[in-house]
Each structure stands twice: as structure tokens, then as C-alpha cells.
C-alpha atoms as a PDB file:
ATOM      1  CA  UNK A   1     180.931  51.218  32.986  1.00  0.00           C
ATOM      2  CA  UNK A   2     177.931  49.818  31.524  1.00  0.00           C
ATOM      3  CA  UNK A   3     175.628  52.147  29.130  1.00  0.00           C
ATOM      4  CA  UNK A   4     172.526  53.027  30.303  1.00  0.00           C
ATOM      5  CA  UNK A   5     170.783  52.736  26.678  1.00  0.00           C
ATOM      6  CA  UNK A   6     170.294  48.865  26.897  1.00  0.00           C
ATOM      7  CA  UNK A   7     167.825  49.533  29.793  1.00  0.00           C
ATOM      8  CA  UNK A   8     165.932  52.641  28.311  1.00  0.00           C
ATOM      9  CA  UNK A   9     164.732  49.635  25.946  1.00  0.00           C
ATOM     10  CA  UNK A  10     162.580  47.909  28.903  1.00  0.00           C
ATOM     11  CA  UNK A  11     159.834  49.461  29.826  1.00  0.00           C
ATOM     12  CA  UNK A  12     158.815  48.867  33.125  1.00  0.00           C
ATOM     13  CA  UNK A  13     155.819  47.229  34.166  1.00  0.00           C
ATOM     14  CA  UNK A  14     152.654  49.116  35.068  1.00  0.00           C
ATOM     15  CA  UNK A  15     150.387  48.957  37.984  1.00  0.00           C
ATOM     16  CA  UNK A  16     147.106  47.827  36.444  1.00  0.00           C
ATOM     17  CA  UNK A  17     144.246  50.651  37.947  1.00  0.00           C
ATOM     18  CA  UNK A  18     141.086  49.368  39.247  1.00  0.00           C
ATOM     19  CA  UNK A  19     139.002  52.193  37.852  1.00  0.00           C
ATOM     20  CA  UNK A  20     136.111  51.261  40.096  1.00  0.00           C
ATOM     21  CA  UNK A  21     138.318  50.977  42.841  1.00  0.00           C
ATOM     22  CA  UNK A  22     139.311  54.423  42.323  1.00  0.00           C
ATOM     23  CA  UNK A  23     135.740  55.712  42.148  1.00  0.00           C
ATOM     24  CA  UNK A  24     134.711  54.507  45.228  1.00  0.00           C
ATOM     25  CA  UNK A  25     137.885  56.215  46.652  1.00  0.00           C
ATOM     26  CA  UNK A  26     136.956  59.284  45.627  1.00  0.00           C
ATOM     27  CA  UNK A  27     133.295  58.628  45.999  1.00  0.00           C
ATOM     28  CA  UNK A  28     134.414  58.009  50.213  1.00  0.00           C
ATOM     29  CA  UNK A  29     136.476  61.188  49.904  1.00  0.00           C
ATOM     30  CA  UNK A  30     133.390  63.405  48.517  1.00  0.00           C
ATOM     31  CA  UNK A  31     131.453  62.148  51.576  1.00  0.00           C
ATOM     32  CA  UNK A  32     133.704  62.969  54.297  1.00  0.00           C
ATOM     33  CA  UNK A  33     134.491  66.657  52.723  1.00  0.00           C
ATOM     34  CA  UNK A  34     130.371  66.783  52.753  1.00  0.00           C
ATOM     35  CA  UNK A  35     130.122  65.908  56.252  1.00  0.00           C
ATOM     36  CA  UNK A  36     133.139  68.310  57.671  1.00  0.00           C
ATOM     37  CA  UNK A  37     131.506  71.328  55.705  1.00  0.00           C
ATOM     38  CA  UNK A  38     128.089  70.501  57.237  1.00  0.00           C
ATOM     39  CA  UNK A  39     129.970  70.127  60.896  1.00  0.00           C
ATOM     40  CA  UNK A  40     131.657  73.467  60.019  1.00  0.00           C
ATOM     41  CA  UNK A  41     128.465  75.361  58.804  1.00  0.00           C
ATOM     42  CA  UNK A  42     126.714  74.094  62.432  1.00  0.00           C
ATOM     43  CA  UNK A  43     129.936  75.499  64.465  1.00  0.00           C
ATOM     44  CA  UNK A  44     129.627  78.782  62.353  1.00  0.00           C
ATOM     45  CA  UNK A  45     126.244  79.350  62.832  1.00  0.00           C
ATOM     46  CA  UNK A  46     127.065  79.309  66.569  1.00  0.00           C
ATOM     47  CA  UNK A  47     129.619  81.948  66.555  1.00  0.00           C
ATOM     48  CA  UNK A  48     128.550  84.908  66.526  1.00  0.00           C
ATOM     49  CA  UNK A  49     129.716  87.532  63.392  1.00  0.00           C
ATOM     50  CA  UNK A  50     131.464  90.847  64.180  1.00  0.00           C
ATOM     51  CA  UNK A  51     130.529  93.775  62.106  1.00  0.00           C
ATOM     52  CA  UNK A  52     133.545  95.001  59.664  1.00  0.00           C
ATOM     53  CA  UNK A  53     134.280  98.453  61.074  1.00  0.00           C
ATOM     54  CA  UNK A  54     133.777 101.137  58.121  1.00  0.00           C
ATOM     55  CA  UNK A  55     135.985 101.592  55.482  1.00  0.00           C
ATOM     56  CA  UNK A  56     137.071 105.156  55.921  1.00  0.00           C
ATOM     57  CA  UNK A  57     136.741 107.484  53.119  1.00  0.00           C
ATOM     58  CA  UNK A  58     139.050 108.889  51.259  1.00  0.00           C
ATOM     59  CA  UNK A  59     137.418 111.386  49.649  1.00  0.00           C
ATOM     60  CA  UNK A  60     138.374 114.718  50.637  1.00  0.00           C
ATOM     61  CA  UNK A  61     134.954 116.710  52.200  1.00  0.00           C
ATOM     62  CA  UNK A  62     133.901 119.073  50.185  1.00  0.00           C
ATOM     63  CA  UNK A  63     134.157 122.607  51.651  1.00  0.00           C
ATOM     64  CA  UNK A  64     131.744 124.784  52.204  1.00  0.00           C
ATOM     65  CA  UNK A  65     131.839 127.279  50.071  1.00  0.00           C
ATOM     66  CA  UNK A  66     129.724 130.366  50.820  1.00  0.00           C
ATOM     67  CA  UNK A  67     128.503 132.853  47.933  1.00  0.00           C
ATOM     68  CA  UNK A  68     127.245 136.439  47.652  1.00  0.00           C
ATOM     69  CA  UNK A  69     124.571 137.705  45.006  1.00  0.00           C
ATOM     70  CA  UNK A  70     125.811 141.071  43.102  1.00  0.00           C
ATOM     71  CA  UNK A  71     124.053 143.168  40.557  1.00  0.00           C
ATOM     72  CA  UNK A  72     126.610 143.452  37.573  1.00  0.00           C
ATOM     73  CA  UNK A  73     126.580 145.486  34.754  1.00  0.00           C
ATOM     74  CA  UNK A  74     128.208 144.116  31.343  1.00  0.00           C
ATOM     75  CA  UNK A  75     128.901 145.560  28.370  1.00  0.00           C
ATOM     76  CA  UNK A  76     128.118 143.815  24.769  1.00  0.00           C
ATOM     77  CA  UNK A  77     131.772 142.264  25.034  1.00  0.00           C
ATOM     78  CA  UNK A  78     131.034 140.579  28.632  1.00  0.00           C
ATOM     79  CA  UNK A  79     133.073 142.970  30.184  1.00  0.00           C
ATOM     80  CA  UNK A  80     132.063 143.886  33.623  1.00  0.00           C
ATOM     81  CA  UNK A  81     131.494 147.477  34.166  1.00  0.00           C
ATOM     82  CA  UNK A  82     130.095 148.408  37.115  1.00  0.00           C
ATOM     83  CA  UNK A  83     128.616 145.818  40.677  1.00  0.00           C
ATOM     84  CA  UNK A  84     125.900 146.676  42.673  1.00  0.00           C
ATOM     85  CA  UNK A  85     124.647 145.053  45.660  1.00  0.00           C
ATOM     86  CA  UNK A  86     121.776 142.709  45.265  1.00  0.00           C
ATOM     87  CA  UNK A  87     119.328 145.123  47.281  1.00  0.00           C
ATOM     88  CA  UNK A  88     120.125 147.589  44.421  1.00  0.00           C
ATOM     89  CA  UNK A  89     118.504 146.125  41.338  1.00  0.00           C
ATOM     90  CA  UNK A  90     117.103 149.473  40.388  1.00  0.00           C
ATOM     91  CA  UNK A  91     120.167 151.308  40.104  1.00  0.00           C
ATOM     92  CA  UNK A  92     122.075 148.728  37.862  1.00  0.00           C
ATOM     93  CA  UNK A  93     119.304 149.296  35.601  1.00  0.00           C
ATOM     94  CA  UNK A  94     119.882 152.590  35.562  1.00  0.00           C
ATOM     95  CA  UNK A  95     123.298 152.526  35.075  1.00  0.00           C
ATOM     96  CA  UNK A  96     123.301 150.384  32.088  1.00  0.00           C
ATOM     97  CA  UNK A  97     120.372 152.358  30.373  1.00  0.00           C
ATOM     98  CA  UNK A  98     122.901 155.636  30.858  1.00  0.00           C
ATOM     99  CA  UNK A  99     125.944 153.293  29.297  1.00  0.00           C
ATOM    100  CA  UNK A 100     123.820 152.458  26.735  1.00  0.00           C
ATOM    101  CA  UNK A 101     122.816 156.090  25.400  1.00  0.00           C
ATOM    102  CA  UNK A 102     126.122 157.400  25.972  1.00  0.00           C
ATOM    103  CA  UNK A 103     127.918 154.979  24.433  1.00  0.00           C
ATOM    104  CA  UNK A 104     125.979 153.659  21.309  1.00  0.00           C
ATOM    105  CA  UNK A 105     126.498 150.181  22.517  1.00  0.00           C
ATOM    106  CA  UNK A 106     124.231 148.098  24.895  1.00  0.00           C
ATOM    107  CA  UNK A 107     124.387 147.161  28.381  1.00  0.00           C
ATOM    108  CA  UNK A 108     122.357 144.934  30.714  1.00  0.00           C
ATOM    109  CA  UNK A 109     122.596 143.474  33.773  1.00  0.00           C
ATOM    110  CA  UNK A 110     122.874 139.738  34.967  1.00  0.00           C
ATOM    111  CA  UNK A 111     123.226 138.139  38.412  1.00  0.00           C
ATOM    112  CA  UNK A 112     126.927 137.664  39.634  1.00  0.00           C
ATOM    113  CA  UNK A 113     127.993 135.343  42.361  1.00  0.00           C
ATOM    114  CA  UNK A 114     131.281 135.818  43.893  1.00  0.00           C
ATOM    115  CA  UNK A 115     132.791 133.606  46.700  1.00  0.00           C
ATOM    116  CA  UNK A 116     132.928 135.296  50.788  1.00  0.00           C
ATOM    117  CA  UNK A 117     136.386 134.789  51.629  1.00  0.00           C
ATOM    118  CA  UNK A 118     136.053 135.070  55.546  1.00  0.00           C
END
């Protein structure tokens, strides 16, 4: 068998390139891409566009959540003693004035909101 390493020595002839061959190639090729975009723009403006139907959320809704004003009375630790209804501002006051000489340490009274469970 003969070895192949006598003809890895030849190199083979090239093909000369005509570089401005080439160019006017690709020149001719630009062109006729130019001209089927500008047919395919004309046939697009023709057809008429559907609307994308709306993405649908995924977001859960937010539920309504429904609250009721109370009248509460608090000690100095934040510790709820006594709830009144909102109508009955007067006698919270009362009530924490009372707490507050009976037991040496003050009261108030602050808005409470607590959720209707229905």
C-alpha cells in the first residue's frame, strides 16, 4: 500500500477569487432580499391584524375583606381590657378613667378594627 504522507506534501491548487466578482454577487443578492421585503410589507399591509386575546391574570383577586370599628380599652402594657361598640365612645372613656384610679396605672382608649366573618 502506498503511504499517504508523500501527497500531504502537495498542496493543491486554489481557485483564484474575483473579489469584485463576489461583490457584485452579493451586491445582486442585497437587492432581491430588498425587493421581497418591500413585496412582503405591501401584502401585510393588506391583511388585516387580529387582536391578541388577553393574557389572563394570574394574580389571585384580592378578597374583600370587610371590617368593624370597636372602642378598645388598653392598659399601659397594650393589653386589651375591655371593647365597646363604636356608638359608645363615651363609655370607654369612662371605663378607662375608673381603671386608671383603681389601679394606679393608666388606661386609654384607641380605635380597633376587627374583621366580619359572615
Amino acid at each position: 500500500m502506498p503511504s499517504i504522507a508523500p501527497l500531504r506534501k502537495h498542496k493543491m491548487a486554489r481557485k483564484i477569487l474575483n473579489r469584485k466578482e463576489l461583490r457584485s454577487e452579493a451586491e445582486a443578492a442585497e437587492r432581491a432580499e430588498t425587493k421581497e421585503t418591500k413585496e412582503a410589507k405591501t401584502k401585510k399591509k393588506t391583511v388585516k391584524k387580529k387582536k391578541a386575546a388577553p393574557r389572563k391574570s394570574r394574580a389571585k383577586t384580592p378578597t374583600e375583606v370587610r371590617l368593624k370599628a370597636f372602642w378598645g380599652v388598653f392598659s399601659q402594657s397594650l393589653r386589651r381590657v375591655a371593647i365597646f361598640e363604636h356608638a359608645q365612645r363615651k363609655e370607654a372613656d369612662k371605663k378607662a378613667k375608673e381603671l386608671t384610679a383603681s389601679q394606679k396605672t393608666p388606661h386609654f382608649v384607641q380605635l380597633v378594627k376587627e374583621v366580619i366573618e359572615e
